[in-house]
PDB file of N, CA and C in Angstrom:
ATOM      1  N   UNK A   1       2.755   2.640   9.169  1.00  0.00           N
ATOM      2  CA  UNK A   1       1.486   2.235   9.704  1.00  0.00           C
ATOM      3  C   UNK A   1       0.389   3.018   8.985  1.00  0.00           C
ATOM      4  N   UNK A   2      -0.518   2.167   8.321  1.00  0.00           N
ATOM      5  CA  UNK A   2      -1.626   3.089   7.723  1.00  0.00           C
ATOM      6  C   UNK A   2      -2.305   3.603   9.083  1.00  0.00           C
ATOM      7  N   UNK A   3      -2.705   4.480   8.912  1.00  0.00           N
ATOM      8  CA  UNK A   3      -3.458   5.949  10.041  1.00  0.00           C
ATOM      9  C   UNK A   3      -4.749   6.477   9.602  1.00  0.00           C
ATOM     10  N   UNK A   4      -4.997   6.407   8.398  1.00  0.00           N
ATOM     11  CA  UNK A   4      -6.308   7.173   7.530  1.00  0.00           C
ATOM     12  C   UNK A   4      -6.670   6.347   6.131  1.00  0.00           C
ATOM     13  N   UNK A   5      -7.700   5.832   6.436  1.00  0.00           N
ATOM     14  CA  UNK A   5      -8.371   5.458   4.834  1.00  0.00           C
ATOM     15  C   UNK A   5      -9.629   6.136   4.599  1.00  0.00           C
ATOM     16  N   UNK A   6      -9.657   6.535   2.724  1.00  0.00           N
ATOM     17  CA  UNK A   6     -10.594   7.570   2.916  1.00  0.00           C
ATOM     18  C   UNK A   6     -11.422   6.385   2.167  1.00  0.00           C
ATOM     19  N   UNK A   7     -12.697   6.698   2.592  1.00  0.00           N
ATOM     20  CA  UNK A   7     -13.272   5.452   2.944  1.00  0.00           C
ATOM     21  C   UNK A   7     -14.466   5.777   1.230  1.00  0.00           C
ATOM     22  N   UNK A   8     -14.164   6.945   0.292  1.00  0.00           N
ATOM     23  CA  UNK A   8     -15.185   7.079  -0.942  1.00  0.00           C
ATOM     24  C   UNK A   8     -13.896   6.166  -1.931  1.00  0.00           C
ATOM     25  N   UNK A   9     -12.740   6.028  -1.599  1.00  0.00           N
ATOM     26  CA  UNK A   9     -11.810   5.979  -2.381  1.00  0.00           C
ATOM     27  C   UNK A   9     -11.307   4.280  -2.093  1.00  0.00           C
ATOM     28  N   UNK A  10     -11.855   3.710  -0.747  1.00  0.00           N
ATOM     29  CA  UNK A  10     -11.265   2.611  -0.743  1.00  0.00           C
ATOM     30  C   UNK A  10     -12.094   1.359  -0.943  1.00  0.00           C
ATOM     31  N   UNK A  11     -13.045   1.411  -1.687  1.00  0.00           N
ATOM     32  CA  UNK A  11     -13.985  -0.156  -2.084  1.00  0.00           C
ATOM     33  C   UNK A  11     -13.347  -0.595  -2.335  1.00  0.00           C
ATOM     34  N   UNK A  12     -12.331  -0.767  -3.419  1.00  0.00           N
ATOM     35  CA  UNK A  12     -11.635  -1.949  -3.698  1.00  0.00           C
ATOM     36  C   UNK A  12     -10.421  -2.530  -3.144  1.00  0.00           C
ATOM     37  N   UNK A  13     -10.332  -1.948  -1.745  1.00  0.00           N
ATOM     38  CA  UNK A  13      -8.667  -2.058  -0.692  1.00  0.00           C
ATOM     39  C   UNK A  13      -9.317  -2.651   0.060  1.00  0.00           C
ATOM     40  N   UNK A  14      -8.312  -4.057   0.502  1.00  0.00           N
ATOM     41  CA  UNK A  14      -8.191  -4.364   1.616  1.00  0.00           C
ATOM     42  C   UNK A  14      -7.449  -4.245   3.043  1.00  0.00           C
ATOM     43  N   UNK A  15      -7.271  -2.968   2.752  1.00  0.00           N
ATOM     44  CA  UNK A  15      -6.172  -2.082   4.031  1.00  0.00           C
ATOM     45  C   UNK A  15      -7.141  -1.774   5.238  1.00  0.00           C
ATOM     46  N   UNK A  16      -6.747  -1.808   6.656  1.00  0.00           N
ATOM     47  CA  UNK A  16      -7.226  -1.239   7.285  1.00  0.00           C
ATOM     48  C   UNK A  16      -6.452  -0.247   8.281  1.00  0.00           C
ATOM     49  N   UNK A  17      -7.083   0.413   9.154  1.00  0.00           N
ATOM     50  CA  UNK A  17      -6.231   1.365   9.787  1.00  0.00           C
ATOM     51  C   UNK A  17      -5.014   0.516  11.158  1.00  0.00           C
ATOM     52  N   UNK A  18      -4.271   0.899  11.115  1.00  0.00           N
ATOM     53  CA  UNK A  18      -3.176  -0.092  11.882  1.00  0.00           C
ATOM     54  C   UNK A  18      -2.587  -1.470  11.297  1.00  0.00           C
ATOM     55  N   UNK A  19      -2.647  -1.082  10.718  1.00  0.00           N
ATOM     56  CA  UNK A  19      -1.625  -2.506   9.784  1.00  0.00           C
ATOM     57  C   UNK A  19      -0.747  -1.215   9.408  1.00  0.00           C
ATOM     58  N   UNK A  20       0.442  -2.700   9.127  1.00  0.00           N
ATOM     59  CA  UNK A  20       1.946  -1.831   8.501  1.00  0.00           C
ATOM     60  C   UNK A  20       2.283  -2.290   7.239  1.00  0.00           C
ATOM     61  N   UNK A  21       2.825  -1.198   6.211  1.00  0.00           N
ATOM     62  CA  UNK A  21       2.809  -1.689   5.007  1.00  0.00           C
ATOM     63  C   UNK A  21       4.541  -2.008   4.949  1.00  0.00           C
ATOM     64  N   UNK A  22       4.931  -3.275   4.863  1.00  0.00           N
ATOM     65  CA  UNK A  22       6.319  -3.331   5.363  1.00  0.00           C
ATOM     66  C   UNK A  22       7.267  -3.392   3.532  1.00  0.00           C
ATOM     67  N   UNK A  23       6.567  -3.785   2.866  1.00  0.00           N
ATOM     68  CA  UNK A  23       7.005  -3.896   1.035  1.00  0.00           C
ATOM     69  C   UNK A  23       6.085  -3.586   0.291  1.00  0.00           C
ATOM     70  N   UNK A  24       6.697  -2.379  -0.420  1.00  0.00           N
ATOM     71  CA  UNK A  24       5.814  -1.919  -1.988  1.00  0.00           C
ATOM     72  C   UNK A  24       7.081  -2.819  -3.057  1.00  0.00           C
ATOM     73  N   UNK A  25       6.059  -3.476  -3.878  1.00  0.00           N
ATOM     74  CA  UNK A  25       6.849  -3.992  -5.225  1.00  0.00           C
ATOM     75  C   UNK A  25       7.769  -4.805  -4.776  1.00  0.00           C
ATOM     76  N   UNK A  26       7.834  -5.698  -3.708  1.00  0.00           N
ATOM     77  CA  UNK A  26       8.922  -6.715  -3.050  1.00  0.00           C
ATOM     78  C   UNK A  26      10.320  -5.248  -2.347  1.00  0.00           C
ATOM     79  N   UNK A  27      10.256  -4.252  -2.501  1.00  0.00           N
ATOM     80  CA  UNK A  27      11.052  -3.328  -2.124  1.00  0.00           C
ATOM     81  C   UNK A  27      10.688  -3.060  -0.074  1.00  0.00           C
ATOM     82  N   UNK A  28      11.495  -3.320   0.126  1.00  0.00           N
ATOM     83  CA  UNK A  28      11.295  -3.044   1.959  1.00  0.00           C
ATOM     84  C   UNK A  28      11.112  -1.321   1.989  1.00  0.00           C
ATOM     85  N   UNK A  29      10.101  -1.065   2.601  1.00  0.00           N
ATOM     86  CA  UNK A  29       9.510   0.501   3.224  1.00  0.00           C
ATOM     87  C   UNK A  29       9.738   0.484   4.744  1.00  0.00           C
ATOM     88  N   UNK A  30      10.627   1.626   5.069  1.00  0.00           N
ATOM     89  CA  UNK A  30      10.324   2.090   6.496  1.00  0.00           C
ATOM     90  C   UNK A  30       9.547   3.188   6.992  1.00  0.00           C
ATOM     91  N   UNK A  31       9.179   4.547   5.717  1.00  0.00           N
ATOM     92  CA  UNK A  31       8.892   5.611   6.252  1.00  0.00           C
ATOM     93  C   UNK A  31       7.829   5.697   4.875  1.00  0.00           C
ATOM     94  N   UNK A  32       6.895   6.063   5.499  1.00  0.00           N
ATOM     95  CA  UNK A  32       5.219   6.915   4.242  1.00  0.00           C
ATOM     96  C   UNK A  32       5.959   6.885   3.195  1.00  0.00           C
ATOM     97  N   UNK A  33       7.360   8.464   3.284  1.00  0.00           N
ATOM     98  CA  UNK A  33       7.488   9.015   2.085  1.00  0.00           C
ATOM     99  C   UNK A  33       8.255   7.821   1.212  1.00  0.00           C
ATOM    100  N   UNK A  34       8.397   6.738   1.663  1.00  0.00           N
ATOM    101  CA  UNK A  34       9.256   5.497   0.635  1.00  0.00           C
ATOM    102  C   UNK A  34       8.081   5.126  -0.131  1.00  0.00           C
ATOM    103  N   UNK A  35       6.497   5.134   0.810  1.00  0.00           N
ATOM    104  CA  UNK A  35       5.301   3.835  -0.175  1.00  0.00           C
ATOM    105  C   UNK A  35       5.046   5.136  -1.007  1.00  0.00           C
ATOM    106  N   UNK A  36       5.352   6.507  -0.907  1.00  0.00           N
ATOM    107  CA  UNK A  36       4.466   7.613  -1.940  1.00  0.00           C
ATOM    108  C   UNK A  36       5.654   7.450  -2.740  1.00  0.00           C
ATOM    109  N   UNK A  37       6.817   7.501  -2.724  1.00  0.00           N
ATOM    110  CA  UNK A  37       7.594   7.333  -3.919  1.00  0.00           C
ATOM    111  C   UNK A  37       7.344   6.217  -4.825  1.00  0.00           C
ATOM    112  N   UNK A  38       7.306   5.567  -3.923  1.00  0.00           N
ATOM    113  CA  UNK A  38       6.865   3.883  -4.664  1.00  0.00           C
ATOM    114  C   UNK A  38       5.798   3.776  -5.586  1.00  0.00           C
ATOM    115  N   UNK A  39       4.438   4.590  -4.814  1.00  0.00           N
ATOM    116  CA  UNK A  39       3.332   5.063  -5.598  1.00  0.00           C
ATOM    117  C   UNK A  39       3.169   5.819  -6.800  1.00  0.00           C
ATOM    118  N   UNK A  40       4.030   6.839  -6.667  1.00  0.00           N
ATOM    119  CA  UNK A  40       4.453   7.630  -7.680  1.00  0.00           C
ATOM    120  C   UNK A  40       4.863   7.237  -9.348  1.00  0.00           C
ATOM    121  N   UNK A  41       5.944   6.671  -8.063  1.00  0.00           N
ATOM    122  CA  UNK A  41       7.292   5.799  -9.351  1.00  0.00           C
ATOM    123  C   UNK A  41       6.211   4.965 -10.267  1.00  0.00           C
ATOM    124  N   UNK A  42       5.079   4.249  -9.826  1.00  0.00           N
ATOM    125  CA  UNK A  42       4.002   3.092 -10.747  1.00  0.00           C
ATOM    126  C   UNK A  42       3.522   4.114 -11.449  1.00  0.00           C
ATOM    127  N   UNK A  43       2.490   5.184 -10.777  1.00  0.00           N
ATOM    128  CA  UNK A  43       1.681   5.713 -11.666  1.00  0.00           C
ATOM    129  C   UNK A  43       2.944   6.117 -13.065  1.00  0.00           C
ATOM    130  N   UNK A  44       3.881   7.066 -12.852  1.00  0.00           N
ATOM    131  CA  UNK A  44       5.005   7.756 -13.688  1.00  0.00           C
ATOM    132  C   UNK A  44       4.947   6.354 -15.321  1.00  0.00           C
ATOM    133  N   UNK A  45       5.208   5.126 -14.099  1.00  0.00           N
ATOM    134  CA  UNK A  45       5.544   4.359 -15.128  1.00  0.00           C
ATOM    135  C   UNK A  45       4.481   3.529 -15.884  1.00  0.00           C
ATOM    136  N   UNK A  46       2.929   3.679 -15.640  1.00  0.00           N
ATOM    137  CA  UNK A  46       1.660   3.568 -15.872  1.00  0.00           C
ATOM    138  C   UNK A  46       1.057   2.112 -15.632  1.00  0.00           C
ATOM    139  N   UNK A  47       1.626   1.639 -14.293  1.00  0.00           N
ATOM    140  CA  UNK A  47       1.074   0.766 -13.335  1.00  0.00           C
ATOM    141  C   UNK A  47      -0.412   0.552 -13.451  1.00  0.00           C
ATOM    142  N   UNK A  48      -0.888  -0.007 -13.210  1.00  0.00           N
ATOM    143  CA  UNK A  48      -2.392   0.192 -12.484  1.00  0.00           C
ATOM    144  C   UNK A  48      -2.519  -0.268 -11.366  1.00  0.00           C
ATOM    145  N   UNK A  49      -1.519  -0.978 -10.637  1.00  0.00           N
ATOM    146  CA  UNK A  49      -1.660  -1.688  -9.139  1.00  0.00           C
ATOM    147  C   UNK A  49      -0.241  -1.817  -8.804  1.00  0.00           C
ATOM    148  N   UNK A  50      -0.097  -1.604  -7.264  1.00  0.00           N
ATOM    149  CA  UNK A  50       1.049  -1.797  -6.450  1.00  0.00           C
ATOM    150  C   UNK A  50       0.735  -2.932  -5.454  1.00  0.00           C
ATOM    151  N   UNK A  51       1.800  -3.890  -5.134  1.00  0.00           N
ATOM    152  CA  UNK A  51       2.027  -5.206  -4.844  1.00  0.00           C
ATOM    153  C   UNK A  51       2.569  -4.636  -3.543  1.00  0.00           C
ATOM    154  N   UNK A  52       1.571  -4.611  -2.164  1.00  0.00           N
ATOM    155  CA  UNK A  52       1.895  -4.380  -0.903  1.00  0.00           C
ATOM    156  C   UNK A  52       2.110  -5.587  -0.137  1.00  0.00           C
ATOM    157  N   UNK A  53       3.517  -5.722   0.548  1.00  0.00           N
ATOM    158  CA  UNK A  53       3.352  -6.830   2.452  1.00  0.00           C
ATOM    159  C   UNK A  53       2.808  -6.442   2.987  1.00  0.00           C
ATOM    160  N   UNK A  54       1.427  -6.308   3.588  1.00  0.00           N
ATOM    161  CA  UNK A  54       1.316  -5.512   5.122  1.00  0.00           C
ATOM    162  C   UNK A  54       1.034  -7.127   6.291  1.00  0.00           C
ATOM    163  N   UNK A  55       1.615  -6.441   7.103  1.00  0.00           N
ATOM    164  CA  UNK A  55       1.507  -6.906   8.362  1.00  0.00           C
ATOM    165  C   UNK A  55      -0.093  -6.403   9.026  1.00  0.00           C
ATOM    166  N   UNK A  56      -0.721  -7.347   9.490  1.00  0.00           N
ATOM    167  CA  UNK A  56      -2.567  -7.013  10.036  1.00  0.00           C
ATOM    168  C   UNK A  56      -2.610  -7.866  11.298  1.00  0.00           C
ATOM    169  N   UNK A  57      -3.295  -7.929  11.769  1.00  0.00           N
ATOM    170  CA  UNK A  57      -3.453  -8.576  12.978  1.00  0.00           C
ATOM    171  C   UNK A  57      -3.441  -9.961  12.678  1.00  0.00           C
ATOM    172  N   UNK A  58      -4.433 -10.469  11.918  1.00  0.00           N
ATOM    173  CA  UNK A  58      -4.042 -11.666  11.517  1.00  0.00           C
ATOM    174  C   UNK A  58      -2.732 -12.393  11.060  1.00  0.00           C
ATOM    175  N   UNK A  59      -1.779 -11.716  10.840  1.00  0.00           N
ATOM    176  CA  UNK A  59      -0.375 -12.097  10.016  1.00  0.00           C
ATOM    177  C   UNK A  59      -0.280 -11.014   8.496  1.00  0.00           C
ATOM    178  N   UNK A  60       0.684 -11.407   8.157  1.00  0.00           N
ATOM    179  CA  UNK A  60       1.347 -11.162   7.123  1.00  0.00           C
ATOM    180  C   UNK A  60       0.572 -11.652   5.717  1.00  0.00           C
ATOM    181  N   UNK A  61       0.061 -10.439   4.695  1.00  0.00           N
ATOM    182  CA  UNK A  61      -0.596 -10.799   3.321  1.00  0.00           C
ATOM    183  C   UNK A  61      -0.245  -9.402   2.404  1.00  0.00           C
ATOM    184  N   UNK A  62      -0.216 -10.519   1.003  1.00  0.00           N
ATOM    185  CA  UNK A  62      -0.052  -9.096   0.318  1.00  0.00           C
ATOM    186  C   UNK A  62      -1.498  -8.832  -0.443  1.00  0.00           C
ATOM    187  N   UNK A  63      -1.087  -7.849  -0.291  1.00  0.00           N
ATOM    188  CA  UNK A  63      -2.404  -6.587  -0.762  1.00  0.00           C
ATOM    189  C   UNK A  63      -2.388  -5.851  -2.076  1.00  0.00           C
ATOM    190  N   UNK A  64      -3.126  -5.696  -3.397  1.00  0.00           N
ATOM    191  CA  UNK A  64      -2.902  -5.163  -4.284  1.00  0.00           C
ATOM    192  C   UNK A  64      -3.933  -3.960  -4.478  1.00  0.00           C
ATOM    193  N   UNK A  65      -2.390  -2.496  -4.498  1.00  0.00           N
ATOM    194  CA  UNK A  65      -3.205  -1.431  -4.612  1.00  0.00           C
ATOM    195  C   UNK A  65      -3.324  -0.569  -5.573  1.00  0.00           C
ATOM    196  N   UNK A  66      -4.784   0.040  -6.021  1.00  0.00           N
ATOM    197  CA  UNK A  66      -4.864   0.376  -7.298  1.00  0.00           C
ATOM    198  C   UNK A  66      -3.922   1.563  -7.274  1.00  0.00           C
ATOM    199  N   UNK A  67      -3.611   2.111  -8.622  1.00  0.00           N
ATOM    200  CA  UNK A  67      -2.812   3.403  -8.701  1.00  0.00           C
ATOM    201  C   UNK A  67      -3.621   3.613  -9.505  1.00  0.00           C
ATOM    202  N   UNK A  68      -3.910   5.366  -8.989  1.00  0.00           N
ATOM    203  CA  UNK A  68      -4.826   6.134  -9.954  1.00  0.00           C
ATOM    204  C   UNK A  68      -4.565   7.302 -10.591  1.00  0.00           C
TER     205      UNK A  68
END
């Protein structure tokens, strides 16, 4: 469940607080430390965006997030 967006860093996200990020990269996430590995693993491999499911009140969309 996202909990904190820092709000100088997120103009270009469409995340908000309480949505669940349920897939980084089509890969199923249950716990933070899976989407920071996930995060990681892009930047390492010189990504510029990660391909999120989140679940929002409205339903189910994916979300593309920058890696910096």
């Amino acid at each position: 469940m996202i909990t904190l967006i820092d709000p100088e860093k997120s103009t270009d996200m469409d995340l908000q607080r309480g949505e669940l990020i349920l897939q980084v990269n089509q890969d199923t996430v249950w716990l933070p430390e899976q989407v920071l590995a996930k995060y990681r693993e892009a930047k390492e491999k010189g990504l510029t965006k990660i391909l999120l499911l989140v679940e929002g009140t409205s339903g189910y969309r994916f979300s593309l997030l920058p890696v910096r």
